[in-house]
Protein backbone atom coordinates (compact mmCIF):
# COMPACT_ATOMS: atom_id res chain seq x y z
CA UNK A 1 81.93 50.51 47.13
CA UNK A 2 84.30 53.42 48.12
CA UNK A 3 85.55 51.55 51.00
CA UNK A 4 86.38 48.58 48.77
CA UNK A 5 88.41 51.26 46.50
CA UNK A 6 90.14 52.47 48.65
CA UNK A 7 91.17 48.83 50.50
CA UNK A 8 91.96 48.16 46.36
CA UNK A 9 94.24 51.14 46.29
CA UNK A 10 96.06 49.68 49.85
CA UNK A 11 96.43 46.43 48.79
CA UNK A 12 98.25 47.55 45.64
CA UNK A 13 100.48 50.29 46.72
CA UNK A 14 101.49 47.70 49.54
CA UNK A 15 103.99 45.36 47.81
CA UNK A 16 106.16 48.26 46.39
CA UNK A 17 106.37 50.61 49.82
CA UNK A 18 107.41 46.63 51.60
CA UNK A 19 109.90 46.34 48.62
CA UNK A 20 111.23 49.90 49.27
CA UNK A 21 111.29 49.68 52.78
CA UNK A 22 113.43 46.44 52.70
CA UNK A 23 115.98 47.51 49.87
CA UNK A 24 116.56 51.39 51.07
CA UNK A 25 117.31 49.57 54.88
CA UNK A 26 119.07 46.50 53.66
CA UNK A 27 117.47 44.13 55.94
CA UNK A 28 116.49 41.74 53.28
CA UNK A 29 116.25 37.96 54.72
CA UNK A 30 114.91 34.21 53.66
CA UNK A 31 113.15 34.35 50.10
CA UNK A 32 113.07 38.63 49.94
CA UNK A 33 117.28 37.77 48.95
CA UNK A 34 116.58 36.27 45.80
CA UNK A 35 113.61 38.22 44.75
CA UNK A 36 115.52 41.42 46.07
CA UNK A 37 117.36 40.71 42.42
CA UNK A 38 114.24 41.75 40.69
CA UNK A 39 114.20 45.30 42.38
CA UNK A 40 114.57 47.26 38.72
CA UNK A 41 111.42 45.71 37.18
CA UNK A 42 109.69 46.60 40.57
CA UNK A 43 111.09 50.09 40.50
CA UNK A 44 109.15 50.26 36.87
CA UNK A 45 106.04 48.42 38.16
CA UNK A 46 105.77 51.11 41.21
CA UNK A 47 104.10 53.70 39.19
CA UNK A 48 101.60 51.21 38.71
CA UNK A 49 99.80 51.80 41.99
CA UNK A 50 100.24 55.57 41.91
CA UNK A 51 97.97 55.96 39.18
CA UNK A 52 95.65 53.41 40.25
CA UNK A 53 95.17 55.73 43.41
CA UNK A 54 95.22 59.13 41.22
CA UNK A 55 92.62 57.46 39.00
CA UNK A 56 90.40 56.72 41.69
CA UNK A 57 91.05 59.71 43.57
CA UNK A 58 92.98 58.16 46.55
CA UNK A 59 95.23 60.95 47.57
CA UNK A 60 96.68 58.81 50.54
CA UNK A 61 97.46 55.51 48.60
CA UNK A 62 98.78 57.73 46.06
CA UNK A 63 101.14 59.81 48.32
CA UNK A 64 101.96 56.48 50.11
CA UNK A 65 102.74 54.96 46.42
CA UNK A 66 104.72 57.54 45.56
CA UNK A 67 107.21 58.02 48.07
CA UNK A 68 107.96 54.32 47.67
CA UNK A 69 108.04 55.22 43.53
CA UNK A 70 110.45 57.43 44.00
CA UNK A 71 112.41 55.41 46.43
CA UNK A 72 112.71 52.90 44.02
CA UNK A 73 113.16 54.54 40.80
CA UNK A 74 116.08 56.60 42.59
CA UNK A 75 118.20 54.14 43.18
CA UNK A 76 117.62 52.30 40.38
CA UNK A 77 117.28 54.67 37.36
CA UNK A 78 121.09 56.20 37.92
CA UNK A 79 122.57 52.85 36.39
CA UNK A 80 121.26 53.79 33.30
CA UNK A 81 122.81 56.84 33.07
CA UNK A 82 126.21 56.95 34.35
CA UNK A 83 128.04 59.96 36.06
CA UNK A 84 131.51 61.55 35.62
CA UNK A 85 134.29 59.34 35.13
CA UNK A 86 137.96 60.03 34.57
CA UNK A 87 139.74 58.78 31.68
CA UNK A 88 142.68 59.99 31.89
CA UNK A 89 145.76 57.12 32.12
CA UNK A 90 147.08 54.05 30.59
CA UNK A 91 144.24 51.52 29.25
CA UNK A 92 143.80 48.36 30.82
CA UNK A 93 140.99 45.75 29.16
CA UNK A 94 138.90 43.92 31.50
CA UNK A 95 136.57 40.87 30.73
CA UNK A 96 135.15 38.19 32.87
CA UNK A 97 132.85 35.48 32.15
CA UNK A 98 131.23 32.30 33.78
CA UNK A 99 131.83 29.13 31.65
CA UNK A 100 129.36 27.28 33.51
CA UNK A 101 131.17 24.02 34.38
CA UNK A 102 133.30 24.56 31.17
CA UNK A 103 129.99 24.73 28.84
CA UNK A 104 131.07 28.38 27.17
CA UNK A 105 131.94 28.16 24.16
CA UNK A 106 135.71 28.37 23.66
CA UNK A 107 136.32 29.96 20.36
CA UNK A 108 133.40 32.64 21.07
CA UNK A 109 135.63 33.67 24.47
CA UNK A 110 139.11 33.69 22.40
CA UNK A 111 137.32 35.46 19.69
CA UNK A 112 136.07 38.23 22.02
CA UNK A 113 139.57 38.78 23.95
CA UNK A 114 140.83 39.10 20.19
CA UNK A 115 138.20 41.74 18.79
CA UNK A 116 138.52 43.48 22.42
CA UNK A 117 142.00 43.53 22.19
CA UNK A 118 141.59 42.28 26.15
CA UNK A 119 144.45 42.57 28.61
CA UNK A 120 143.06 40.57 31.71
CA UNK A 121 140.36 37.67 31.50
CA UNK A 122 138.69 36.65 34.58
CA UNK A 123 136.96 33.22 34.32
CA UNK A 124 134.70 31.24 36.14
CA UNK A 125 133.11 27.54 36.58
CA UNK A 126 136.53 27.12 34.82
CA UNK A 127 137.56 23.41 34.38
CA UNK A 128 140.48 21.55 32.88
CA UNK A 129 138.75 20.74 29.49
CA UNK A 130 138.27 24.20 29.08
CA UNK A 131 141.76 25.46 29.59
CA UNK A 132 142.83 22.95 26.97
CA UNK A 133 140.34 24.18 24.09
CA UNK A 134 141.16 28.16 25.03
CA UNK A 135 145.03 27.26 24.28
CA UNK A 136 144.79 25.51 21.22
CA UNK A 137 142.54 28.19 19.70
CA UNK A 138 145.07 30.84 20.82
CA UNK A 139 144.58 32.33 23.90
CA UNK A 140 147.88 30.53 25.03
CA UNK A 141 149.94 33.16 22.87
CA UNK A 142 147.80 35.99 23.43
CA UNK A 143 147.63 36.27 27.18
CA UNK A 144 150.52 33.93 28.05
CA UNK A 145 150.96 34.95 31.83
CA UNK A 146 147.81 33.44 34.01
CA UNK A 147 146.69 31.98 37.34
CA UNK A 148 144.57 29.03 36.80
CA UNK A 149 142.90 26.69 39.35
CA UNK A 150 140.53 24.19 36.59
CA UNK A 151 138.64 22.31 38.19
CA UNK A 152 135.89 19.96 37.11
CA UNK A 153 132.23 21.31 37.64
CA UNK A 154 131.95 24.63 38.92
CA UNK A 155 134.56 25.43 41.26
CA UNK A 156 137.14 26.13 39.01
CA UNK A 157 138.99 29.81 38.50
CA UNK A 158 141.13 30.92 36.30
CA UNK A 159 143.34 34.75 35.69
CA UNK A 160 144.90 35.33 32.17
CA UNK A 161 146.76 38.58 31.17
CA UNK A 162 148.69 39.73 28.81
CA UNK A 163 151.09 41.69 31.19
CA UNK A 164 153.36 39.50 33.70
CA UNK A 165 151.73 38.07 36.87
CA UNK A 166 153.46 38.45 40.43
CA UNK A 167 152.07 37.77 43.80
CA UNK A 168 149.63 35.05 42.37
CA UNK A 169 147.27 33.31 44.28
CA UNK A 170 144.15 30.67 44.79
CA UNK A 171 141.50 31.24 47.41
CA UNK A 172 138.34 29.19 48.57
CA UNK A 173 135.42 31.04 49.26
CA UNK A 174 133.08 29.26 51.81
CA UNK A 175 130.64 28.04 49.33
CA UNK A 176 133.27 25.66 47.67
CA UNK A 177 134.60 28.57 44.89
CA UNK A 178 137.67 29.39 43.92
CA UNK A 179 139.36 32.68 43.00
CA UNK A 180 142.25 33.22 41.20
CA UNK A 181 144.19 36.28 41.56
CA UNK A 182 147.23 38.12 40.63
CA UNK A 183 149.63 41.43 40.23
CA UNK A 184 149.71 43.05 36.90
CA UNK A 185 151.75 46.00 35.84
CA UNK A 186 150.31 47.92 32.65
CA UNK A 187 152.84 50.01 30.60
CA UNK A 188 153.24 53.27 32.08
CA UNK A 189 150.61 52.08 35.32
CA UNK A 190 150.29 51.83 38.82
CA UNK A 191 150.38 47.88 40.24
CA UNK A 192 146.51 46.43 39.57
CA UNK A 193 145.81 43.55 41.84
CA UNK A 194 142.94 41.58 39.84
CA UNK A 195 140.62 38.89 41.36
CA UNK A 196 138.42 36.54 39.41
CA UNK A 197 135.06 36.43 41.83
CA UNK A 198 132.91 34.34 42.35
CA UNK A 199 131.21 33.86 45.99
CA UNK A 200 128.11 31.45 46.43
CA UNK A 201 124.99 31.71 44.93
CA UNK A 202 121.80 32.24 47.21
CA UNK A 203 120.13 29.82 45.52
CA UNK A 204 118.30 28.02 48.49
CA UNK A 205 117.07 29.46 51.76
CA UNK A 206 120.25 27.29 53.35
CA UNK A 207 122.81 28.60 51.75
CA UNK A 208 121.95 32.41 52.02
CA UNK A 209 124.07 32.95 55.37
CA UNK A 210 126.96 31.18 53.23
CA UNK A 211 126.44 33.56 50.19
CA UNK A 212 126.08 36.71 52.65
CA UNK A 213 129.67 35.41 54.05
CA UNK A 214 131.53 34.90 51.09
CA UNK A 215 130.33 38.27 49.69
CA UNK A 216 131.73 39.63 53.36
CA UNK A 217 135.16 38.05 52.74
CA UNK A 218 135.40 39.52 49.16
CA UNK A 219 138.62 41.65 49.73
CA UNK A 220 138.13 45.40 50.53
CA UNK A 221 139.18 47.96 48.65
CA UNK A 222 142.76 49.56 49.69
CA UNK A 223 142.24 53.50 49.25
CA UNK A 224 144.97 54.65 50.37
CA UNK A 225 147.21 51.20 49.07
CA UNK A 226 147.36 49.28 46.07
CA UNK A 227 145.01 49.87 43.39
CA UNK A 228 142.30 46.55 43.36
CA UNK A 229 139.68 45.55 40.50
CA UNK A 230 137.03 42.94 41.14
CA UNK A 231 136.33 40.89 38.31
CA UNK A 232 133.06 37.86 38.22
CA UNK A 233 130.37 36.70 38.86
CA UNK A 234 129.16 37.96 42.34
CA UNK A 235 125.72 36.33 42.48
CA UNK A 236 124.56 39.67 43.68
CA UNK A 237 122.94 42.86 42.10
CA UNK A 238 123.50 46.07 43.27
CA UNK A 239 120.40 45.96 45.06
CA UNK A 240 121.76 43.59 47.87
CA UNK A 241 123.35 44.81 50.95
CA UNK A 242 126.34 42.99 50.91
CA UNK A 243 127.70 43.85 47.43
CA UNK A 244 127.10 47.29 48.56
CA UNK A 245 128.77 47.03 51.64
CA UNK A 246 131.67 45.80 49.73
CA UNK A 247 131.27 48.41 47.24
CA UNK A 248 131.37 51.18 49.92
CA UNK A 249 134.47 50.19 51.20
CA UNK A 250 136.42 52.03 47.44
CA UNK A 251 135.10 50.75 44.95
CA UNK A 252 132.55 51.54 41.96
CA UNK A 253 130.97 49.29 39.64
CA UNK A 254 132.10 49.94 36.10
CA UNK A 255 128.23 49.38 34.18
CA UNK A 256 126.71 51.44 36.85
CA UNK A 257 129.79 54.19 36.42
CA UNK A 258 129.05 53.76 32.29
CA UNK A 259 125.10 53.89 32.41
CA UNK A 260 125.52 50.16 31.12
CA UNK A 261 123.92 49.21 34.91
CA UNK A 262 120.95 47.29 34.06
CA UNK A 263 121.91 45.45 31.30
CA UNK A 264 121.15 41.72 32.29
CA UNK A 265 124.42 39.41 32.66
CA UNK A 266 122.07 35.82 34.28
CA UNK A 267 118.84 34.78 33.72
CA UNK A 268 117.07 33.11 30.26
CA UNK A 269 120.74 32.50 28.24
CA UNK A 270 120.54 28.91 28.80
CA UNK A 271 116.72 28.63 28.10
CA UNK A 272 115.63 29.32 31.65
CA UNK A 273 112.21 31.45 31.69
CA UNK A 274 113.47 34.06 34.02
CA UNK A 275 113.90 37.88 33.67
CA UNK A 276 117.48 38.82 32.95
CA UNK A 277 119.41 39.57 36.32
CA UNK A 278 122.71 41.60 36.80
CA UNK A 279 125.31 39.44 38.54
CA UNK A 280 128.15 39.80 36.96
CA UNK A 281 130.47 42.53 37.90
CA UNK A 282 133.69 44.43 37.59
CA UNK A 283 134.42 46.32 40.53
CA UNK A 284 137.13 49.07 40.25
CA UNK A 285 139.60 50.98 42.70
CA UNK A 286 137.90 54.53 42.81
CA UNK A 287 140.80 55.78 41.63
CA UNK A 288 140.22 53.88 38.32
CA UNK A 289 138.55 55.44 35.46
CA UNK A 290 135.97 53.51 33.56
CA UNK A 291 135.77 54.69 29.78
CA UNK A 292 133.26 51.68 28.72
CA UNK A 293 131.79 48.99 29.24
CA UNK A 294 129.29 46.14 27.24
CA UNK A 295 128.12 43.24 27.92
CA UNK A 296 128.47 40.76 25.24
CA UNK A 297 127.28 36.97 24.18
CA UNK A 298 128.83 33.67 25.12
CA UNK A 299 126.73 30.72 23.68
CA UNK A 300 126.67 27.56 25.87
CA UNK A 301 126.85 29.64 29.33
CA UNK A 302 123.80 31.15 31.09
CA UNK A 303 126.05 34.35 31.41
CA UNK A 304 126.70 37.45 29.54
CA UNK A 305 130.50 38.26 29.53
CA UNK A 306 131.24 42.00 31.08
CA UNK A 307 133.45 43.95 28.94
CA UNK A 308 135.38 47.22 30.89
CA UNK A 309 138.10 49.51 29.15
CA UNK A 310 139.42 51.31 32.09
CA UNK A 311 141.73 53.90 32.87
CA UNK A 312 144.41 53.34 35.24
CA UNK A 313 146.25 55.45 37.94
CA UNK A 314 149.74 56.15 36.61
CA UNK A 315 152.82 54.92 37.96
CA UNK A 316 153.17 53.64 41.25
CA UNK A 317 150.06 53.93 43.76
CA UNK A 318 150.14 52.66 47.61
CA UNK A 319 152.54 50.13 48.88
């Protein structure tokens, strides 16, 4: 009988030090990618065998269990709860939101960039049906300057702004994507290069090496250059290795920065019975300040729109 505890107490602190192990090394590969999106309710679940062990008077489960508890719960617990940011510098008003194939509701999205008084709208699975409805309900004379590629199922992209566009631009991810980007110059700001991402989704065990690349190809952060915001849906969580990689490279993620990091953005919006998954992204120059961010309601999509009021470098930044 205390044999068979103890194998009970193994068995169940198991899972959780695996799960640790493969997120705190990156090495996650085949199936472990998409379930790697799950790590948060995992990290909550991970106490679960600690006081299984402590119950049953374990001690090495239970120091096993914890260390991976702790693991977990470190990395993921410090998305709720933000760190120092500064705000100081003109405002620039970020949103970005997958239509899926066009489906979003137009006059919700318009409606939004309105009440948010949004500067820069990043869209996704953006197609020419779509483009039409946003302009006659508006958004054509509130964010006249824009970047679109519309295309018909989900490949499309699209950049709007208020603010003039220069140095615009279209380019096709591996996975069959687009992403629009372009220039902007806020009043009394430093040049903001925005991107509208969107790399492939690892949906299927063949087209993981394809998501892993297009998440590689994502463009870098310029530290010491022009100041760069990532704005999409990534089809990755911060629990993945290549967002992270990408992240390391300048940038911060706004919801993490805010405490607004595990607020779902993909998952049961369209009906699908599936836990709610962060996804969507903005990604900011370090440099960049993020005063707040929420993530808001688009019926007819099966994302969440990411809201992020930032604070911009002043004047001019890199060349």
């Amino acid at each position: 009988m205390a044999r068979g505890l103890t194998l009970l107490c193994w068995a169940v602190a198991a899972p959780g030090v695996l799960w640790a192990a493969v997120r705190l090394l990156g090495v996650e590969r085949g199936p472990l990618v998409q379930l790697l999106a799950f790590t948060p309710y995992v990290a909550g679940w991970s106490l679960v065998p600690v006081a299984l062990a402590l119950a049953l008077r374990r001690w090495w489960p239970a120091g096993v269990a914890l260390v991976a508890a702790v693991a977990l719960i470190a990395v993921v617990v410090p998305r709720a709860i933000g760190g120092a940011s500064h705000t100081e510098g003109p405002t620039l008003r970020v949103l970005t939101a997958n239509l899926l194939a066009g489906a979003g509701d137009a006059e919700t999205l318009v409606r939004l960039v309105r009440e948010h008084e949004v500067d820069v709208l990043a869209v996704q699975e953006f197609t020419p049906a779509a483009a039409e409805r946003l302009d006659a309900l508006g958004l054509a004379e509130l964010m006249p300057h824009r970047r679109l590629n519309p295309i018909a199922g989900t490949e499309g992209s699209g950049l709007y702004s208020r603010f003039p566009l220069t140095g615009t631009g279209v380019r096709q991810n591996g996975g069959g994507f687009t992403q629009a980007y372009g220039t902007l110059t806020a009043p009394g700001a430093a040049p903001t290069t925005v991107e509208s991402v969107h790399p492939a989704a690892p949906y299927s065990l063949g087209r993981l090496s394809t998501w892993e690349r297009d998440l590689d190809g994502q463009p870098r952060a310029t530290p010491e250059g022009p100041v760069r915001i990532l704005a999409g849906d990534f089809n990755a969580t911060l629990d993945h290795a290549p967002l992270r990689r990408l992240i390391a490279s300048g940038y911060r993620d706004a919801a993490d920065a805010a405490g607004a990091g595990l607020t779902g953005t993909w998952g049961p919006y369209d009906g699908d019975r599936i836990p709610p998954v962060t996804i969507d992204h903005v990604l900011v120059d370090r440099r960049v300040g993020v005063r707040d961010v929420s993530v808001l309601r688009l019926p007819g999509s099966d994302h969440r729109p990411v809201y992020a009021e930032l604070a911009l470098p002043r004047g001019e930044v890199g060349g």
